[in-house]
Protein backbone atom coordinates (compact mmCIF):
# COMPACT_ATOMS: atom_id res chain seq x y z
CA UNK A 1 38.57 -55.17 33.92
CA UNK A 2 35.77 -52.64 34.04
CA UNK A 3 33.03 -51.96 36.21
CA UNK A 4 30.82 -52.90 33.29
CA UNK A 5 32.80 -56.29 32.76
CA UNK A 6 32.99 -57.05 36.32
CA UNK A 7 28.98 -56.82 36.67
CA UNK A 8 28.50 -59.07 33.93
CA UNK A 9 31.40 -61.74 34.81
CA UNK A 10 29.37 -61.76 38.54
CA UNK A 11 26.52 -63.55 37.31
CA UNK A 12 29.19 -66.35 35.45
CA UNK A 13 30.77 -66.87 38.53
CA UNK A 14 27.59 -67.53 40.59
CA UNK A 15 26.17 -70.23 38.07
CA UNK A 16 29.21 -72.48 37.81
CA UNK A 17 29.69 -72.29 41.93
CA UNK A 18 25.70 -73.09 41.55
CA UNK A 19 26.88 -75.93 39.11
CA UNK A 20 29.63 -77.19 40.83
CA UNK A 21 28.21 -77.15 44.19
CA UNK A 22 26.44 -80.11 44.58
CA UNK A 23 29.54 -81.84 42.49
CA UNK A 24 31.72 -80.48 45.14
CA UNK A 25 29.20 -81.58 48.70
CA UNK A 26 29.03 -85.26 47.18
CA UNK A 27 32.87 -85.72 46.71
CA UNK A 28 33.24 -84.22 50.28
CA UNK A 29 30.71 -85.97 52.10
CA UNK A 30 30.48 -89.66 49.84
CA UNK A 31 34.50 -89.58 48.97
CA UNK A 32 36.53 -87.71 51.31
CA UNK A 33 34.90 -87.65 54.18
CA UNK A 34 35.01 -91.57 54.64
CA UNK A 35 38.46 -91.63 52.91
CA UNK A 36 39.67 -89.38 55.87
CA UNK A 37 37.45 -91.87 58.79
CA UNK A 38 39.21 -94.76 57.17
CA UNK A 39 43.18 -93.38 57.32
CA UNK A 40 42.36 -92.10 61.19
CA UNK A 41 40.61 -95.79 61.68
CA UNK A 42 43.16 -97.86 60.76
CA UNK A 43 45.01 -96.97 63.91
CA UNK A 44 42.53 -97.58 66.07
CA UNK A 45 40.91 -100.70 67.61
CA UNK A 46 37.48 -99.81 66.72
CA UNK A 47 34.39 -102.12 66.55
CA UNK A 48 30.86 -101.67 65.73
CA UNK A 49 29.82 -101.76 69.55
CA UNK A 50 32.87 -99.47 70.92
CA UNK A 51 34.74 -96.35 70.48
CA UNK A 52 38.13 -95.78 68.80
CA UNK A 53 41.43 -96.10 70.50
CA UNK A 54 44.49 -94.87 69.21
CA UNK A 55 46.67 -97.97 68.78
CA UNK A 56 49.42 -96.50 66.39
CA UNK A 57 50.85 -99.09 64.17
CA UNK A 58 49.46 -102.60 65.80
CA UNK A 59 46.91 -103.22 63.20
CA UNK A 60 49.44 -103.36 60.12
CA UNK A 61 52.06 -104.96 62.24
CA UNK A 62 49.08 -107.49 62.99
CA UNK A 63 48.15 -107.41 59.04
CA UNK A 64 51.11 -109.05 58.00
CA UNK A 65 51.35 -111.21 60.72
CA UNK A 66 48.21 -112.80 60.13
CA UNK A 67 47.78 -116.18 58.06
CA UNK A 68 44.22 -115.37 56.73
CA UNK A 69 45.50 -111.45 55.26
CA UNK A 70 48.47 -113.36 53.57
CA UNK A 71 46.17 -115.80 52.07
CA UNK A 72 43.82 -113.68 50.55
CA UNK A 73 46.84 -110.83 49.13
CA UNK A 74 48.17 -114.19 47.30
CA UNK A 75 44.44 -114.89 46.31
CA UNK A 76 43.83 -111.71 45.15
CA UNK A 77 47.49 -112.11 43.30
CA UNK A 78 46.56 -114.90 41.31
CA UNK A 79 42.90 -113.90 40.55
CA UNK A 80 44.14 -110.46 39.55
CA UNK A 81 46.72 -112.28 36.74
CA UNK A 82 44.50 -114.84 35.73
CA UNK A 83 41.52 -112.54 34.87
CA UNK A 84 43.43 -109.64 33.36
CA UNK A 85 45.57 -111.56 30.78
CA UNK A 86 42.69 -113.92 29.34
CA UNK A 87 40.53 -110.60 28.88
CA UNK A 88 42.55 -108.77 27.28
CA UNK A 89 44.25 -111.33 24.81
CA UNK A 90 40.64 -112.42 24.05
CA UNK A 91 39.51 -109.04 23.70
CA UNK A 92 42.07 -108.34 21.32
CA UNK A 93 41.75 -110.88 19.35
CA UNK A 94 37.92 -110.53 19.07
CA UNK A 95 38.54 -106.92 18.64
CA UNK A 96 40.52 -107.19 15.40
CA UNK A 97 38.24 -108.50 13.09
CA UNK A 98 35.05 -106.36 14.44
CA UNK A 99 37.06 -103.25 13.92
CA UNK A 100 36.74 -103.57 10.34
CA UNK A 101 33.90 -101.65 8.97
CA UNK A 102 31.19 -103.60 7.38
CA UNK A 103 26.88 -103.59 9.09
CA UNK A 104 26.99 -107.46 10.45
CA UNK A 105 30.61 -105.98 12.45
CA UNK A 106 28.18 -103.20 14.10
CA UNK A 107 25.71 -105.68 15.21
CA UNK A 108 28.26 -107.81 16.43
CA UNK A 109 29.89 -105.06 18.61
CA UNK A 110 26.72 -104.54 20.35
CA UNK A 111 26.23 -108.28 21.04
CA UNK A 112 29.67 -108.77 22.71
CA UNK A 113 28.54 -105.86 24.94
CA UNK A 114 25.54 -107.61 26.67
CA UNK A 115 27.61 -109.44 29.50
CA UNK A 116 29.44 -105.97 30.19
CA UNK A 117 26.04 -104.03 30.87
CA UNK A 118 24.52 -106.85 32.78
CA UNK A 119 24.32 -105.92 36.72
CA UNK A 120 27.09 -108.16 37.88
CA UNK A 121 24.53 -109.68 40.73
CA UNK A 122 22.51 -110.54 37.92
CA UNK A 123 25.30 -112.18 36.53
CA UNK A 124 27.08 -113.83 39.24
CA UNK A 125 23.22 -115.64 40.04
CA UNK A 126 23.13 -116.80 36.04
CA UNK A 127 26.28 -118.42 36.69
CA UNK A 128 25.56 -120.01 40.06
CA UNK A 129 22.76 -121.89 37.78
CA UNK A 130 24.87 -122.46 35.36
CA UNK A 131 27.61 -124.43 37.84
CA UNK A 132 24.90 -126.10 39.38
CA UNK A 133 24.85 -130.22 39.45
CA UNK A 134 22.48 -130.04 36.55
CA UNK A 135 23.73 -127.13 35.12
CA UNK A 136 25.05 -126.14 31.43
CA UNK A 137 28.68 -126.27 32.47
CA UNK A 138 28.51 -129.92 33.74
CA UNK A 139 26.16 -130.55 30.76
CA UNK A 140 28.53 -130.18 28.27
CA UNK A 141 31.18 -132.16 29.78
CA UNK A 142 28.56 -135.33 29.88
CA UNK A 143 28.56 -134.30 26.24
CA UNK A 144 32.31 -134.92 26.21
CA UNK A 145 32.15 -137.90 28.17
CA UNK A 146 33.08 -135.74 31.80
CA UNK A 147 31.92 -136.50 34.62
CA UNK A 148 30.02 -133.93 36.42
CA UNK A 149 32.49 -131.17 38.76
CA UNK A 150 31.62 -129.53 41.82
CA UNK A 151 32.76 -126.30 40.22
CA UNK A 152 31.87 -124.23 43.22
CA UNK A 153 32.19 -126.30 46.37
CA UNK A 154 35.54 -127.74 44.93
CA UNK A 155 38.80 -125.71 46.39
CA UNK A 156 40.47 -126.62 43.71
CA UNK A 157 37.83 -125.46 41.23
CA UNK A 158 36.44 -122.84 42.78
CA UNK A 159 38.66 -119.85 42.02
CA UNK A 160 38.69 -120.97 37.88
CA UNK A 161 34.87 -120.94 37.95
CA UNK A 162 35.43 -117.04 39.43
CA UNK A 163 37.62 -116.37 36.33
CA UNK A 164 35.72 -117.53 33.65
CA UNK A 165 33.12 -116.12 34.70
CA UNK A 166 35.27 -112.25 35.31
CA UNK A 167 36.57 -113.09 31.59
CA UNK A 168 33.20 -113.57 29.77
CA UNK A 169 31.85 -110.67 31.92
CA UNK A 170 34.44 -108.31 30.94
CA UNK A 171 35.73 -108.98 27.98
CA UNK A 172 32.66 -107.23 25.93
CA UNK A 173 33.66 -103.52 27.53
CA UNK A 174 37.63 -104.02 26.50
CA UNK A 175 36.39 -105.28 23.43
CA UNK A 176 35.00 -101.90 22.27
CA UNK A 177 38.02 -99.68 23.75
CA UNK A 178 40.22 -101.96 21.86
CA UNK A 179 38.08 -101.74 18.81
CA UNK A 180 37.92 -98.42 18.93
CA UNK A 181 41.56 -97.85 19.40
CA UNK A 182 42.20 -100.34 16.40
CA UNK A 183 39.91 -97.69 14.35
CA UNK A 184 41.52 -94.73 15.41
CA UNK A 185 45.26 -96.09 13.48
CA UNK A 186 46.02 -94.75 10.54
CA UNK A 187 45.21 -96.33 7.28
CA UNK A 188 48.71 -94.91 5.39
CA UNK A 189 50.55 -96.85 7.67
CA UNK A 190 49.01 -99.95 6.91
CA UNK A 191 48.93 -99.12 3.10
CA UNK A 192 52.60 -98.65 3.40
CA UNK A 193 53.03 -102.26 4.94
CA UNK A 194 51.22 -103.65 2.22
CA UNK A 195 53.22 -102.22 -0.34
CA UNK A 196 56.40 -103.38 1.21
CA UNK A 197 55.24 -107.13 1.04
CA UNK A 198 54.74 -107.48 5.04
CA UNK A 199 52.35 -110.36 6.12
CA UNK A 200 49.04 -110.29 8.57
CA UNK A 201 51.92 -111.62 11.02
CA UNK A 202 54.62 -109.10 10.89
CA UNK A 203 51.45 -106.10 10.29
CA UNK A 204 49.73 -107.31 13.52
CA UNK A 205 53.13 -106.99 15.72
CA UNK A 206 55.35 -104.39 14.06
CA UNK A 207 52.72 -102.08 13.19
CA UNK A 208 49.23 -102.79 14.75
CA UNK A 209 50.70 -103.56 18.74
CA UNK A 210 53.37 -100.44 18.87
CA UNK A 211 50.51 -98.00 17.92
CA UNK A 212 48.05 -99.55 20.06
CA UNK A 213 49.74 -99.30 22.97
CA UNK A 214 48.64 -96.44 24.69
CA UNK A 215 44.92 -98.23 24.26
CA UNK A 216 46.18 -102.10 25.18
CA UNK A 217 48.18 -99.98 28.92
CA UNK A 218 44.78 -97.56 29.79
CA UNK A 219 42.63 -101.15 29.30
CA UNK A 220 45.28 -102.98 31.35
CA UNK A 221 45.56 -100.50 34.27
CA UNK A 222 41.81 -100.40 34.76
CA UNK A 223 41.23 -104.18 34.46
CA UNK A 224 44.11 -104.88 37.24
CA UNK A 225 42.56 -102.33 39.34
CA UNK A 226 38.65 -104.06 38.60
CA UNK A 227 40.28 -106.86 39.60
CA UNK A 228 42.21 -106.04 42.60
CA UNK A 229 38.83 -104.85 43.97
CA UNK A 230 36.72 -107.34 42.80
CA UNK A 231 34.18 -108.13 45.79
CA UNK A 232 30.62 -109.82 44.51
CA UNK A 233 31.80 -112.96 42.77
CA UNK A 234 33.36 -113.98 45.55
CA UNK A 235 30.43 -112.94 48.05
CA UNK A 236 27.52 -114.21 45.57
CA UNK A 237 28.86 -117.26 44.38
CA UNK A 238 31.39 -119.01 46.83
CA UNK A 239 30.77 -116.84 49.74
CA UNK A 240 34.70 -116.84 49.92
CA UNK A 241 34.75 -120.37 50.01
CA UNK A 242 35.36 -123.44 50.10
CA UNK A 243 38.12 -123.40 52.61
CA UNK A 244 38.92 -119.88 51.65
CA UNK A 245 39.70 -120.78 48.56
CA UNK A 246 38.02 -117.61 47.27
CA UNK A 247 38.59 -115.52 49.86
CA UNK A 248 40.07 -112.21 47.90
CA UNK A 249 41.44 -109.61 49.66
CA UNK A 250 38.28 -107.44 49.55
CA UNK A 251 36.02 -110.36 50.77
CA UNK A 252 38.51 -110.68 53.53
CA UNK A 253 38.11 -106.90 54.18
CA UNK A 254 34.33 -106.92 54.31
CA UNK A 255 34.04 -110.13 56.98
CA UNK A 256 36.32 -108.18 59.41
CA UNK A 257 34.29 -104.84 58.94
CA UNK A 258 30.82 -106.50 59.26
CA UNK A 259 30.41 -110.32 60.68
CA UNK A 260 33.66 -109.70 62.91
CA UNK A 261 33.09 -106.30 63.59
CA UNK A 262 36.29 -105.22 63.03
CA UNK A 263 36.50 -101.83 61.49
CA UNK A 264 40.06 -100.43 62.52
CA UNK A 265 41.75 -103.36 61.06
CA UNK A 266 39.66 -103.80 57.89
CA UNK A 267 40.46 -99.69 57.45
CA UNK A 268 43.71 -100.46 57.61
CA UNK A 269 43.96 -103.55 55.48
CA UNK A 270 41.84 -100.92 53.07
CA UNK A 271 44.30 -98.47 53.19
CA UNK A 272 47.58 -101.41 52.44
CA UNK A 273 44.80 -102.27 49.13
CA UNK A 274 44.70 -98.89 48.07
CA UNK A 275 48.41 -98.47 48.50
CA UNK A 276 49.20 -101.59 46.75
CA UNK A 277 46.46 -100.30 43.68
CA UNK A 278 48.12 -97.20 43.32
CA UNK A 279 51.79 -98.49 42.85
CA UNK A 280 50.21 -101.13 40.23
CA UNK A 281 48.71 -98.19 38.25
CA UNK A 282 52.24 -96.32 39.13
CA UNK A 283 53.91 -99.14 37.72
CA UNK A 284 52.04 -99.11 34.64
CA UNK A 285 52.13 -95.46 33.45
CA UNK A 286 55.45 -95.13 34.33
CA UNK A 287 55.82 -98.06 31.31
CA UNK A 288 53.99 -96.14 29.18
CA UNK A 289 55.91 -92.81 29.83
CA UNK A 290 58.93 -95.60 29.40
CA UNK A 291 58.11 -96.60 25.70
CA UNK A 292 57.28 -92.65 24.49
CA UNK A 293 60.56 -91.76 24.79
């Protein structure tokens, strides 16, 4: 390169560091930074009130040791698989007919969307009201003849008011990806069904499923990992309760870290999330690199 194209490239170069920069401090300082504290905290007995002590491996052998961690993994287990599989078979079903082009489909799309831009505080306090003594849920089973439920002071309720309330939150966003997957097919292909006498049936799972696959695995990895994580329903309407019914892995997390101070063995139960997240998603790509070949 010349001195004359060096000269100008200089200028370039200084504008995207300039750019970049303050990209760069907040994944350093917000991401890493913490990520790093966390991994050197889990093997350490810290609390709030105290300074770290190296402990090497006692807080995971304590992890899985302990009754309340073993409760809240198989919590977190069954929350995980009875959010993500509703949402996305409802999604997908809603999905198909508001893919089709048409001006009442467009206005529909944005109406599913509401719940999924809500703030999910917002949310989770609509629903509180809503399982309430007096509220709509017990008012339609009266309708029905029902008595009224403790939906969330019940341990055996408690966890299926969490879901429905995940699956009517969610639902709208996978909605959209799956409608805009369905879109993004090609039209010959269907054409070419048509011709060959195949019903809505046979279309739906010979055709429409195989090439929406790639769309149906990217909406399932990030709804298991939404729900792996999930942390306010629990906190804003059961409060982990009753009887730890609710008590999800990240709820469980947070009342070491904070009420019982904690923090070395709610980083490490962090870290044994994270892990467990990451060979989920691994899981799941590794399908879809399965079925392209």
């Amino acid at each position: 390169m010349s001195v004359l194209g060096r000269a100008r490239a200089r200028p370039q170069a200084t504008a995207g560091v300039a750019l970049t920069l303050p990209v760069a401090v907040f994944f350093v300082v917000f991401w890493l930074v913490p990520f790093l504290a966390a991994i050197y905290l889990s093997f350490t007995d810290y609390e709030m009130a105290g300074t770290p002590n190296w402990i090497g491996l006692a807080n995971y052998e304590r992890m899985f040791a302990d009754p309340g961690f073993l409760n809240s993994a198989w919590i977190t287990v069954v929350y995980t698989v009875c959010t993500v599989v509703p949402t996305i078979v409802l999604a997908l079903l809603v999905a198909v007919p508001l893919s089709r082009p048409g001006r009442l489909n467009r206005w529909l799309r944005a109406l599913v969307m509401i719940p999924a831009v809500m703030p999910l505080a917002a949310t989770s306090m609509v629903w509180v009201i809503i399982y309430s003594d007096r509220g709509l849920a017990n008012t339609l089973l009266g309708l029905v003849g029902i008595d009224p439920q403790s939906w969330l002071t019940s341990s055996d309720l408690a966890i299926w008011a969490l879901v429905v309330m995940v699956v009517w939150k969610s639902m709208g966003l996978f909605v959209i990806i799956l409608t805009a997957g369905l879109q993004a097919l090609p039209g010959e292909v269907y054409e070419a069904a048509a011709i060959d006498g195949s019903g809505a049936v046979t279309t739906f799972t010979r055709i429409t499923l195989p090439l929406l696959r790639r769309t149906l695995l990217f909406v399932l990895v990030i709804s298991v990992a939404g729900s792996m994580q999930a942390f306010v329903p629990a906190f804003l309407l059961t409060g982990g309760g009753p009887a730890d019914a609710t008590q999800v892995l990240p709820y469980y997390i947070w009342a070491n870290a904070f009420p019982y101070e904690h923090m070395g063995y709610a980083a490490a139960m962090g870290m044994v999330l994270l892990v467990a997240m990451v060979i989920v998603s691994a899981l799941q790509f590794g399908f879809l690199k399965g079925g392209d070949e």
